[in-house]
Structures are given as C-alpha cells and as structure tokens.
Protein backbone atom coordinates (compact mmCIF):
# COMPACT_ATOMS: atom_id res chain seq x y z
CA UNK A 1 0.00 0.00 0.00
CA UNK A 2 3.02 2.09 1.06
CA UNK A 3 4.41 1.66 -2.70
CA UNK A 4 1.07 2.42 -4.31
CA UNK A 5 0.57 5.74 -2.52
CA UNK A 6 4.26 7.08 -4.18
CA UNK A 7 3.44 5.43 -7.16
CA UNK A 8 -0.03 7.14 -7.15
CA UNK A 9 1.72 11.19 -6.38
CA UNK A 10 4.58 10.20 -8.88
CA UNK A 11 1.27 9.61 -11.37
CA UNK A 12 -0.18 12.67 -9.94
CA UNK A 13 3.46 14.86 -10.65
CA UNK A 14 3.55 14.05 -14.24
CA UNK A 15 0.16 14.42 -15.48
CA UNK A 16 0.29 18.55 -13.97
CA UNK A 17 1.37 20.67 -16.43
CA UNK A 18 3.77 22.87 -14.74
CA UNK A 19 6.94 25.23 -15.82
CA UNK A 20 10.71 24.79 -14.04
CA UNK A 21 10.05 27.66 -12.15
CA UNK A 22 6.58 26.04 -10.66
CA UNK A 23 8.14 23.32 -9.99
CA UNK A 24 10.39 25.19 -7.93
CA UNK A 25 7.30 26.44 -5.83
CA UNK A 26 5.98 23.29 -4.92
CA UNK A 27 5.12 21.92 -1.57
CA UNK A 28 4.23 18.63 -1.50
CA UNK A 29 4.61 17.97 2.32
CA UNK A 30 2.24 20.70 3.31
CA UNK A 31 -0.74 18.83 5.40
CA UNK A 32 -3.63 20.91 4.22
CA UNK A 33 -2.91 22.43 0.78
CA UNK A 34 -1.20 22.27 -2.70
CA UNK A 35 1.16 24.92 -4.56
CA UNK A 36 2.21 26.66 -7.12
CA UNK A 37 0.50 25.91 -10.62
CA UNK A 38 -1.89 23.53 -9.08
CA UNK A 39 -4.23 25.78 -9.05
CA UNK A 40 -4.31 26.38 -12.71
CA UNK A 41 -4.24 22.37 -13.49
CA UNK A 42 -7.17 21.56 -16.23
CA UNK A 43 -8.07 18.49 -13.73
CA UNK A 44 -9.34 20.87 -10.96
CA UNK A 45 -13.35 21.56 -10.83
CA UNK A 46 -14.11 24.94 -10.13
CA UNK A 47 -14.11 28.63 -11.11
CA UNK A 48 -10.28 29.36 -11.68
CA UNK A 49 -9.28 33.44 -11.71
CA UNK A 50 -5.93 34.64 -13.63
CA UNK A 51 -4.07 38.11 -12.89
CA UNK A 52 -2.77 40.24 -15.91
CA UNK A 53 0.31 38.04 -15.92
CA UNK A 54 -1.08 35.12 -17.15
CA UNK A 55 -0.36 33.46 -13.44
CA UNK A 56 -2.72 31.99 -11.30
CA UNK A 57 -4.15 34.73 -8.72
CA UNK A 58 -4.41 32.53 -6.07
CA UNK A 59 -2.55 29.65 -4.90
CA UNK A 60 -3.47 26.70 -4.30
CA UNK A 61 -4.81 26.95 -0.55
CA UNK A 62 -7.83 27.19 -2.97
CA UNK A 63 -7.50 23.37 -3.37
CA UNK A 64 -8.22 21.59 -0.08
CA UNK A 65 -11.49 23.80 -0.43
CA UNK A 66 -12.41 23.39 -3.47
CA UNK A 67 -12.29 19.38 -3.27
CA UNK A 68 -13.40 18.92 0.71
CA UNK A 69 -16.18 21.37 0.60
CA UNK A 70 -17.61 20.92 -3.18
CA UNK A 71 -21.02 19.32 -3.80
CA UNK A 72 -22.77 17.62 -6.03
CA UNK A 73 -24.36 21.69 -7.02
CA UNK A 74 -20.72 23.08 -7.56
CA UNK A 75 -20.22 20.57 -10.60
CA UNK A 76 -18.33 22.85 -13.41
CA UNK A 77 -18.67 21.72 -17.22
CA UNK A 78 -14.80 22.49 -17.45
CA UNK A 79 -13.08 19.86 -19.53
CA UNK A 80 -11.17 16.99 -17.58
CA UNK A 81 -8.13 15.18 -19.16
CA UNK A 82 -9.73 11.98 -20.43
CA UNK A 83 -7.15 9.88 -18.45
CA UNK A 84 -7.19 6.70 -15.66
CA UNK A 85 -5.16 4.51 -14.12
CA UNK A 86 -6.57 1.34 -14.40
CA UNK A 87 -9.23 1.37 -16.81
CA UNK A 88 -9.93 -2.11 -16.68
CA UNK A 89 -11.06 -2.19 -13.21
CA UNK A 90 -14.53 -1.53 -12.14
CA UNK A 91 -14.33 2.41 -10.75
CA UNK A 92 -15.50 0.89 -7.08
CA UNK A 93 -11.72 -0.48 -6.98
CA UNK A 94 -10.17 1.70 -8.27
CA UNK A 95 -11.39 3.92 -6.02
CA UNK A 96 -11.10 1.77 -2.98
CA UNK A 97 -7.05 2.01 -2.31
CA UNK A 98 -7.57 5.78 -2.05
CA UNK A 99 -9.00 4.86 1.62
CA UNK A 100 -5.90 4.68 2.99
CA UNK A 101 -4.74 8.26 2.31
CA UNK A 102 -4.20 11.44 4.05
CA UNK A 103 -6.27 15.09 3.11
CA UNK A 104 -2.86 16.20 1.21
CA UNK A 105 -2.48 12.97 -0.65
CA UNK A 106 -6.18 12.72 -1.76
CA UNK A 107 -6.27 16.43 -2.74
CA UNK A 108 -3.10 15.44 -5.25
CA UNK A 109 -4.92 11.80 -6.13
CA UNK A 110 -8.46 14.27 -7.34
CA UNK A 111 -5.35 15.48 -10.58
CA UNK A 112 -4.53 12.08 -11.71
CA UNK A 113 -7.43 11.07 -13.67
CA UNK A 114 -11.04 12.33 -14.40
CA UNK A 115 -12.49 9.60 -12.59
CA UNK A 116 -10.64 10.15 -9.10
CA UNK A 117 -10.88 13.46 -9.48
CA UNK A 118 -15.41 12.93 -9.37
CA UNK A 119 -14.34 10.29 -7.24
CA UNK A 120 -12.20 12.20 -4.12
CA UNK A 121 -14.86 14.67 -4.17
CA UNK A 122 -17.87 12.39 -3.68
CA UNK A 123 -17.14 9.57 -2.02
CA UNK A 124 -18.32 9.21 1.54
CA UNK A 125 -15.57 6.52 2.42
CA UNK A 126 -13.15 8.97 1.58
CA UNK A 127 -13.88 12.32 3.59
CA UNK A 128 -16.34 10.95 6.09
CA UNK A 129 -15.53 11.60 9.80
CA UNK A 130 -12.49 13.81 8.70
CA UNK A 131 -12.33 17.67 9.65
CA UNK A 132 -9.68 19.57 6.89
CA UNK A 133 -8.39 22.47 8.29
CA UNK A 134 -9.13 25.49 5.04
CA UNK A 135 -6.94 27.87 4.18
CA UNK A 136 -7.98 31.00 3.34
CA UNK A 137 -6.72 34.78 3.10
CA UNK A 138 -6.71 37.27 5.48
CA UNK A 139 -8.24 35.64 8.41
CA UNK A 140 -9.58 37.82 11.31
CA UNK A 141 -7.56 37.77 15.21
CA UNK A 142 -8.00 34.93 17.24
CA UNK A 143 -11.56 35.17 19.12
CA UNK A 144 -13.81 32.90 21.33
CA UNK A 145 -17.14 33.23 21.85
CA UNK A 146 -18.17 35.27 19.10
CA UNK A 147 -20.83 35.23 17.46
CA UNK A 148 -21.44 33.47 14.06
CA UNK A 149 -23.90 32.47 11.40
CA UNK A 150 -24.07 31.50 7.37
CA UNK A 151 -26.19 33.40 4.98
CA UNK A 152 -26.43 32.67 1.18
CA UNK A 153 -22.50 32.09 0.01
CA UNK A 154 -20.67 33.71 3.50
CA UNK A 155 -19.61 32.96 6.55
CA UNK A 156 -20.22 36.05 9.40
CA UNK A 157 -18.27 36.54 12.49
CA UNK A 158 -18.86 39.55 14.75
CA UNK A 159 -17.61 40.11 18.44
CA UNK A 160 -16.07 38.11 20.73
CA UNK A 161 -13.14 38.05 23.13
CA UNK A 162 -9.57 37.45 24.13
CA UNK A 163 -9.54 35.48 27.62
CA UNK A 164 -7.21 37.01 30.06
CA UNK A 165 -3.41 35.37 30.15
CA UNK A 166 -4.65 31.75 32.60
CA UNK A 167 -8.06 32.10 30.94
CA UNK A 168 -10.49 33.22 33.95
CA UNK A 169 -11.70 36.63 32.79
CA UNK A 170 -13.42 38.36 29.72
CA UNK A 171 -10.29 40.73 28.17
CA UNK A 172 -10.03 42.48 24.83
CA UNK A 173 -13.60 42.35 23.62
CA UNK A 174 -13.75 42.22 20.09
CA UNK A 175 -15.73 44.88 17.99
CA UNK A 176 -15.34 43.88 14.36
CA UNK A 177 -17.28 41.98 11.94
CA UNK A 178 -16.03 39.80 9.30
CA UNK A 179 -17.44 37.75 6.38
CA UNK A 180 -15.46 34.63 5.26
CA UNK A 181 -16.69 34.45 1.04
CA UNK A 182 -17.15 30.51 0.75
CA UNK A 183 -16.81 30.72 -3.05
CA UNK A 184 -13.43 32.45 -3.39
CA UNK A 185 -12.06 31.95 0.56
CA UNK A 186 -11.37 34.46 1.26
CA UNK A 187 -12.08 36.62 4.42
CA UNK A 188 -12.75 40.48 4.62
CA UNK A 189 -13.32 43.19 7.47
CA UNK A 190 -16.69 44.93 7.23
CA UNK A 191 -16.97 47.15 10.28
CA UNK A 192 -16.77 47.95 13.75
CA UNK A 193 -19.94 47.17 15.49
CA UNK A 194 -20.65 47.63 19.38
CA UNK A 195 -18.11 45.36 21.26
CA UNK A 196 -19.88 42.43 22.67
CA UNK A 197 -18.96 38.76 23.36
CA UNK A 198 -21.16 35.61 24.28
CA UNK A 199 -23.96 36.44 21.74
CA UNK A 200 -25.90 33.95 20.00
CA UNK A 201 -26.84 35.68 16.54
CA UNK A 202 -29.70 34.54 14.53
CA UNK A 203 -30.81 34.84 10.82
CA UNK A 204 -34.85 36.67 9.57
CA UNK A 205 -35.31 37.98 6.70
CA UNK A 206 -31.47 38.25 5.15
CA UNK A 207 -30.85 40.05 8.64
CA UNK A 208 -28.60 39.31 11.39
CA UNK A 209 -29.89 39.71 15.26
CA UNK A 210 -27.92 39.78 17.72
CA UNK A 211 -29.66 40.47 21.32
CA UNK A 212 -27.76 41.06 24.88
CA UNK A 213 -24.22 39.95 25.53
CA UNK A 214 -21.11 40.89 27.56
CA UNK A 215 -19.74 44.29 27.05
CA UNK A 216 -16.82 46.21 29.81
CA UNK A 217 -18.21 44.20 32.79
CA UNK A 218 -21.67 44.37 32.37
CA UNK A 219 -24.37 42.49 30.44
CA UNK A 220 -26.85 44.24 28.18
CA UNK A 221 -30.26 43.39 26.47
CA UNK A 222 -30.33 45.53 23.65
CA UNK A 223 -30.96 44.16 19.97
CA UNK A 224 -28.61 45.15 16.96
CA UNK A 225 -29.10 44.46 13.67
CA UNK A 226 -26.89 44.33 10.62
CA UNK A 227 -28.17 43.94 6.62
CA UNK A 228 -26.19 41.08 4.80
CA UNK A 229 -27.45 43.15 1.99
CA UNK A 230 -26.66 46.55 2.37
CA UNK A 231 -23.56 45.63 5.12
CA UNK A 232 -25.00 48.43 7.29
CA UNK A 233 -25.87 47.73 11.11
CA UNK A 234 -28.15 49.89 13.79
CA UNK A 235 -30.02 49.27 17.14
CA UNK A 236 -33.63 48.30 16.65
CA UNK A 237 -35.71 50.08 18.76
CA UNK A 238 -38.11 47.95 20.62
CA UNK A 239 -41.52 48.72 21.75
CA UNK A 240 -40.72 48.08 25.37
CA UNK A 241 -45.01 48.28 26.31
CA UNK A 242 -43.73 44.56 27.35
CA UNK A 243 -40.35 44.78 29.37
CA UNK A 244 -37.63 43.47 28.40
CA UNK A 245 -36.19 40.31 30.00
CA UNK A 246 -32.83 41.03 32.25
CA UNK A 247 -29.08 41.67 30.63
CA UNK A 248 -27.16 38.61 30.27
CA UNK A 249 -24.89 36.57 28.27
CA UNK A 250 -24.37 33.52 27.33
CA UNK A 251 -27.92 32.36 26.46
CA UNK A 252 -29.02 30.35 23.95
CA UNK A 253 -31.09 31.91 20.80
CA UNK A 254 -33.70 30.86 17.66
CA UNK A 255 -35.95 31.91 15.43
CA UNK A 256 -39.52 30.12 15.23
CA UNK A 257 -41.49 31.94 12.11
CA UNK A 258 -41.50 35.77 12.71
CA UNK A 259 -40.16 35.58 16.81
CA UNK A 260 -36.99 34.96 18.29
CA UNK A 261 -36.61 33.33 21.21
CA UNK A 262 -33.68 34.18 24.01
CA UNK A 263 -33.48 31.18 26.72
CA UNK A 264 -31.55 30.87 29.66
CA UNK A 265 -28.06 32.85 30.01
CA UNK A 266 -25.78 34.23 32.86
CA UNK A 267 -26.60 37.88 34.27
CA UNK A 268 -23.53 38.08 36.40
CA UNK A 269 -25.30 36.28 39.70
CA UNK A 270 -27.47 32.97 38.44
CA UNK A 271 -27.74 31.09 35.21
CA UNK A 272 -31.41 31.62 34.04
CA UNK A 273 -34.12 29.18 32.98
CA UNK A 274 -36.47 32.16 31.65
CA UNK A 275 -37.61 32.24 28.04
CA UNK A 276 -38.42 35.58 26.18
CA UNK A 277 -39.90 36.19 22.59
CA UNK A 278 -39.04 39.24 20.64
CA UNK A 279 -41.49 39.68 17.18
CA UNK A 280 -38.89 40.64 14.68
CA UNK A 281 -41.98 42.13 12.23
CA UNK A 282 -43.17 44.14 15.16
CA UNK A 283 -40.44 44.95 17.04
CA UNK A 284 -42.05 44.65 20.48
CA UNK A 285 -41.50 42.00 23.45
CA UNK A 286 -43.84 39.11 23.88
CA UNK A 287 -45.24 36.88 26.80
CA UNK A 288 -44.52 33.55 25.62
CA UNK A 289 -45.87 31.79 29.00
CA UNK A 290 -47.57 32.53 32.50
CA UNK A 291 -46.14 29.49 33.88
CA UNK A 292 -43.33 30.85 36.04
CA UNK A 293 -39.96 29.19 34.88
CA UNK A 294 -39.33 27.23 38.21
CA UNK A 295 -42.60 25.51 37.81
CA UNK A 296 -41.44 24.28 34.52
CA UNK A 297 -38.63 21.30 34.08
CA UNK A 298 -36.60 23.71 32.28
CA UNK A 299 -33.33 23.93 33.41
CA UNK A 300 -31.13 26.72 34.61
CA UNK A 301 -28.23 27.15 32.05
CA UNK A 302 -25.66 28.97 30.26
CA UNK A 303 -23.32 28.01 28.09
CA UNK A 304 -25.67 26.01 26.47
CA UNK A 305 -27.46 25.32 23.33
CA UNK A 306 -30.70 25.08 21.46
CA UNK A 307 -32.22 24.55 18.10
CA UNK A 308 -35.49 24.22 16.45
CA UNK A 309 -36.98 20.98 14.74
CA UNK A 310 -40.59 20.44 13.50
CA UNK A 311 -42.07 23.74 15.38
CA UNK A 312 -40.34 22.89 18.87
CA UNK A 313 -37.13 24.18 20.80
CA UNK A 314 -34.45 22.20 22.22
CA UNK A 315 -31.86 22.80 24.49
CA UNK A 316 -29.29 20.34 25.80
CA UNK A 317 -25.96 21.23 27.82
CA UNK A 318 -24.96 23.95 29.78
CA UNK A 319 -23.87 24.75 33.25
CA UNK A 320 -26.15 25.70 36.27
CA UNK A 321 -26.76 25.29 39.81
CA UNK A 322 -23.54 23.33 40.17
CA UNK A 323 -23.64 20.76 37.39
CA UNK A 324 -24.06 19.82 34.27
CA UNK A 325 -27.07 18.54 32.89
CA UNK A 326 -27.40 15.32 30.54
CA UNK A 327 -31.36 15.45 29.20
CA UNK A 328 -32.76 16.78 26.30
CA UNK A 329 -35.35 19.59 26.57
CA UNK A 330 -38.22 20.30 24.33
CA UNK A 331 -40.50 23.11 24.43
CA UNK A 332 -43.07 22.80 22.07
CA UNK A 333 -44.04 26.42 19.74
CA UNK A 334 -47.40 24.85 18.46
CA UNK A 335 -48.81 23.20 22.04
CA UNK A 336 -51.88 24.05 23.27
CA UNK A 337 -51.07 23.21 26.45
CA UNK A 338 -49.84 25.65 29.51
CA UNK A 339 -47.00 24.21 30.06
CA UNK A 340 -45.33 23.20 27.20
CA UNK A 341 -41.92 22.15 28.29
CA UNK A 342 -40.95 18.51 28.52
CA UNK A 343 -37.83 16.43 29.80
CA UNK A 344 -37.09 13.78 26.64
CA UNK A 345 -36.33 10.16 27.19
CA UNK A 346 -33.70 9.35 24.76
CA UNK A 347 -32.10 6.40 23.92
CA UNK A 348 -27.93 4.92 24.03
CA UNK A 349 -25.66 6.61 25.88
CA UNK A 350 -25.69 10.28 26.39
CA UNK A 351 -22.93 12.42 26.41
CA UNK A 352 -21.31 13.81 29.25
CA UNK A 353 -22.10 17.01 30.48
CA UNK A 354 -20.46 20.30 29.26
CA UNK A 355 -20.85 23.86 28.27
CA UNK A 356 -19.77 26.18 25.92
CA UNK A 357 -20.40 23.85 22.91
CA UNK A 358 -22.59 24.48 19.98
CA UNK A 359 -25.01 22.13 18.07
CA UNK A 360 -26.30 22.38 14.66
CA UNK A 361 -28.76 20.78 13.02
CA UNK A 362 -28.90 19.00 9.53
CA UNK A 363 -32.00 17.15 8.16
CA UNK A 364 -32.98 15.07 11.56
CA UNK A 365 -29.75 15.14 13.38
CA UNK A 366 -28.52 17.14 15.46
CA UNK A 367 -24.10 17.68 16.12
CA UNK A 368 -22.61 18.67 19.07
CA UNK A 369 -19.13 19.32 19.36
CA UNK A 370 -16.30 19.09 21.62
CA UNK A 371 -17.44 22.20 24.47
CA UNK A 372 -15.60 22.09 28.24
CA UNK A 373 -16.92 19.90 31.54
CA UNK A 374 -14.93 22.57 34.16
CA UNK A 375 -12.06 20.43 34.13
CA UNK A 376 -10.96 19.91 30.90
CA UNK A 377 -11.56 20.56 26.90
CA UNK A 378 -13.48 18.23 25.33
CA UNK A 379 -13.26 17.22 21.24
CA UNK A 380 -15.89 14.68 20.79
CA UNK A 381 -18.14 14.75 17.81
CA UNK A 382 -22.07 13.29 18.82
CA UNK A 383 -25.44 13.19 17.12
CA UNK A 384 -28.68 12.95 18.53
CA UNK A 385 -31.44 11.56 16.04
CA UNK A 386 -34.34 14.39 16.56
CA UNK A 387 -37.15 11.16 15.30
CA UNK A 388 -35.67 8.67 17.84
CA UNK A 389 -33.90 10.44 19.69
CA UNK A 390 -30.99 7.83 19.78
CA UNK A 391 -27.50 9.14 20.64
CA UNK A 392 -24.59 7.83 18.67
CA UNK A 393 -21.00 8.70 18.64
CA UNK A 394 -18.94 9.68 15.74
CA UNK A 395 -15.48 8.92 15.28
CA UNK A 396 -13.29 11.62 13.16
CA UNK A 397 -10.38 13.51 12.55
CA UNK A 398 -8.29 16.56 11.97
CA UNK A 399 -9.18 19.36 14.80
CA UNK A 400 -7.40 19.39 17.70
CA UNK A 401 -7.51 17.13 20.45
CA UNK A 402 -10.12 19.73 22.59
CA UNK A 403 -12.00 22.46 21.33
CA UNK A 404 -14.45 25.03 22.80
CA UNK A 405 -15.92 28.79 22.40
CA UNK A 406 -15.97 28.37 18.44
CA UNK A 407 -19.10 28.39 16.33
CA UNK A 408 -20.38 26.33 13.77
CA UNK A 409 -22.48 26.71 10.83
CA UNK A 410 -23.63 24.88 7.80
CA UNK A 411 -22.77 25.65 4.33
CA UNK A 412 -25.10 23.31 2.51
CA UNK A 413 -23.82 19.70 3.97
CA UNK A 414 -20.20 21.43 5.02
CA UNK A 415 -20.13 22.00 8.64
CA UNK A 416 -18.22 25.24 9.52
CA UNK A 417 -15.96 25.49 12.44
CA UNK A 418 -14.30 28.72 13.37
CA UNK A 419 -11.98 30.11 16.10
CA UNK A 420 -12.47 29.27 20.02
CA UNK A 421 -10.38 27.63 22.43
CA UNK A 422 -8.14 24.83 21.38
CA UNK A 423 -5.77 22.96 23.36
CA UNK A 424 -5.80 25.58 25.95
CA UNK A 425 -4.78 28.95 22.84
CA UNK A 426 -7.02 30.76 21.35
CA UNK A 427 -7.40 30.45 17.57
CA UNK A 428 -8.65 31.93 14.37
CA UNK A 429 -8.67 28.24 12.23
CA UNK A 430 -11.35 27.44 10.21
CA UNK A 431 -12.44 23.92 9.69
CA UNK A 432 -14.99 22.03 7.24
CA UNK A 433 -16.71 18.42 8.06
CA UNK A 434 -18.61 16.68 5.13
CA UNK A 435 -21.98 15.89 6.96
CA UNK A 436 -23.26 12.49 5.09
C-alpha cells in the first residue's frame, strides 16, 4: 500500500502541467494544501481566476477547499483530461485504495485522472468523519465566543473576546465583523460594530440579530441588527409596552417563524431558565408563557445550546446550579397546552455534560461538538437523532484534540468550524466536516 501511494503522487506529478520555475514552488509535504500551478491544473473543478500576468491569482490553498467542501451543485462543465489509471477495473476499486490516504495525498490523487478526481470529491468513504483544516486569506484575530452564522454564500463573524493570560476573565472584547466568502475563501473586514462577546446571533429575513451579551463588565439586552445586503448595522428600537427580559450573556437563541426566542443565560449572579420572545416584524417583546420558569422542568443554564426541529425548541448542555445537565429539553411552539416544556427520554448513551459547545442541526440530526466539563476541553463529535432520539458517537479527525468557544455553521452539507479555544490557545482556524 506504502508503494502504491508514491506510485499514485509520482502519477499525480507528471500528469500537472507545470513550468521549471513552478516546480520550484511546490510543496508537496504541506498537510492541508497544494502549490504553485496547481491551481491552474485543467483536472481541478471549479471557477479558476488569472491576474494580468497570465499566473494563477491565487494559490493553491484554494484546493483543499475546493475538493473537501464541493457538492454535487458546484459541478463545473470544465473539460477533464480523459485519463485513468486502471481502466480495466470496475471504478468501485479503483477507487477503494484511495482509503488509505491522508487530506494532502487525496487532494493530489483528485489530478490524476477524471475519474478520481469525481471520485475524491464524492465519495463518503473517503472524507467521512475527517475535519480539513481550510486555508484561506486574510483571516480575522483569534476570538472565542463570538458570534457566528451563514447566509447565502458567506460565513459572518462579529464580536467576541480574548480570555485574560490563565483564561479566567473576559479581556479584549472584540468589535469587528467579518465575512469569510465561501466561493473564493477568502475573508474580509466589514466594520466595527458595538463590542460584545457571548452572543448567539440569529438569521430573519437576510438580517442578522444579535440580542444582549457581555460588554466592559456588564451584560446588556439591547438588539442590533446588521443587513447582509446593504452591510450596514443599527439598534432596533423595541416597543418596550412589554419589558424586556434582564441583561445577560451567554444564552441560547432561535428563530420560530417571525419571533426569536432568548433562553436561559448568565446575568452576572445565576444562570437563568427564563424564556423571552421578541417579534422581529413588530419589534415589540412578547409573553410567551404565565407558567413561572421554576414551575417548569426547564433547566437553569448557560453556556448552552438550542435549536429548532418540527415547530419545537431544544436545548441540551450547559452549566447551572452546580452541574451539568445530561437530558434533552423540548418546548413545544405549536402546544396548546400551559405548560409546554418537557424532559425527553432518549435512547444509548448520552454524552457527558459540558458547556460552551454548539449544536447544529442537519436534516434530523442534530451535532454537538467538543465544548468544556470545568475540568478539561473536550473534542468529541455526537449526534442525537431528533425522530428517535438515539444518541450515537462519531469517530473523526483533523481538529485538535479539545476544542471550545468556536461556532459552527452549515454551508449546505459542510459543517463550519471557526476560532475558540483549542488545546488551551485561542485560535482563528477554520475547519470544514462533510456531513453524510
């Protein structure tokens, strides 16, 4: 096998068409992209851009992107070289040795031949359970707990923080907001918005919410809002004839039809169990129950997450009164009855208990990643099935061995991982995961 993976990038070498002084640029040890003239090679699938020189504009950090994160919609009608090794083999073997390969090596296997290159890119064997770190241009500073959220093509990061130098207190509180364009990868300053960390940001209407967070010691409950359209942000003013809920941070956010719903969070004293609706068309505060939360089984969190699935709310994880809870939550939008919270029995092991994680939520699954249990960063990947609600495992590769404080998103079925805590530094890496 050893022999046939040389043999296979010695293939891959001499079908590139290249110049002496490309060849000079190459690095072929690099774990998580390709050089030089790659990027111009007839083999690769994708929009290719040339500067006045004739050169490629970009290098090939373009690659690992273009082959981990492609789908089936990204096909291009670009000629390939009508070439393959082993063309009297069945393509389900000659596929099959490429399981035994690295990110790097794949990415150069996708140039041999037309059919590895369709292959690589769409073959669940090959890039299930493996994370590929992307490379992209002009990346923001290292943050955790920002805020984060995909619209359309782009990838938007606003706020966050810097934790102090042995990681117990809120410093440097970011201001800025980026987008990351999926397309071309590359990342680009927008503005300076108000500085504010733990948010949870949601998406109405091509519009970016972001209520509360942490700002110079204190927690606030205001709403911003920022156009993906127009890249122009402002404070909504709210029709306070309901009052708002309290300050806070960390709390957990979605958006059910026209309302978005802020659950749980930290104030500075207690985590919270409360849960507030704001109407995004109206602009005014809502009373979403008269049960008072403590006669409820919700729990008191932050840290936490939620997500919506077939008109209800879920949260799982968190930290609160001293521990970590295990169950699943569900509070049910369309219930007609007065309390419409319940504790779900789910099936298989659980995972263990943690907080500042995030989930996200692709046809009837639901991912949570990695997140911290208070004693130690955690970098496990889990899904809960939202129909059976039967937790399984999942066993994969390529972030670090903890992670926590990022966000996630998905990019049609490309989980996005940016930034956080890993292995105890703060980091501005961006990772993709091929959700099958």
């Amino acid at each position: 096998m050893e022999r046939f993976r040389h043999l296979l990038i010695s293939a891959s070498r001499k079908e590139l068409p290249r110049s002496k002084e490309d060849a000079t640029e190459m690095d072929w040890d690099g774990d998580n992209s390709l050089r030089g003239c790659l990027a111009d090679s007839p083999l690769l699938v994708g929009k290719r851009r040339r500067s006045n020189s004739g050169l490629p504009e970009k290098c090939c950090k373009e690659v690992a992107l273009d082959h981990s994160l492609r789908t089936d919609d990204d096909a291009s009608d670009e000629p390939l070289k009508e070439f393959s090794l082993f063309p009297h083999l069945p393509i389900e073997l000659r596929v099959y040795p490429l399981r035994w390969m690295s990110a790097s090596e794949l990415q150069k296997a996708a140039l041999v031949c037309k059919d590895w290159n369709w292959s690589v890119q769409t073959s669940p064997s090959l890039w299930k359970g493996q994370f590929h770190q992307i490379q992209a241009f002009n990346a923001p500073p290292v943050r955790v707990c920002h805020g984060a959220l995909v619209h359309k093509n782009t990838l938007i990061v606003y706020g966050g923080h810097v934790p102090s130098e042995h990681g117990d207190f809120i410093t440097n509180v970011r201001n800025d907001l980026w987008e990351y364009d999926i397309p071309t990868h590359e990342w680009k300053k927008i503005c300076n918005f108000e500085p504010l960390t733990e948010t949870m940001p949601v998406l109405w209407n091509d519009k970016m919410y972001v209520f509360g967070g942490f700002i110079n010691s204190w927690r606030t409950a205001t709403i911003l809002e920022y156009d993906c359209a127009t890249k122009k942000y402002s404070k909504v003013s709210a029709d306070e004839s309901l009052a708002p809920p309290k300050g806070r941070s960390a709390y957990s956010a979605v958006v059910y039809k026209n309302v978005m719903y802020i659950y749980g969070g930290w104030d500075g004293h207690e985590s919270m169990s409360d849960l507030h609706g704001f109407n995004l068309e109206t602009r005014t505060w809502i009373k979403v129950s008269d049960i008072p939360p403590d006669q409820t089984c919700a729990p008191h969190v932050r840290s936490h997450s939620s997500w919506v699935y077939n008109g209800a709310m879920y949260v799982w994880g968190g930290f609160g009164q001293g521990t970590h809870p295990t169950d699943v939550f569900k509070y049910d939008f369309e219930s007609q009855e007065d309390d419409k919270w319940t504790k779900l029995e789910t099936k298989g092991t659980p995972p263990c208990g943690r907080s500042r994680m995030r989930t996200l939520v692709y046809g009837n699954r639901v991912f949570i990643l990695g997140g911290w249990d208070r004693k130690q960063l955690l970098g496990d990947l889990w899904e809960l099935n939202l129909d059976t609600l039967v937790w399984k495992e999942l066993s994969h590769t390529g972030l670090p061995k903890g992670i926590a404080q990022y966000s996630m998103g998905i990019y049609k079925d490309v989980m996005m991982v940016f930034g956080g805590c890993a292995d105890g530094e703060s980091t501005n890496s961006l990772y993709g995961f091929k959700v099958f």
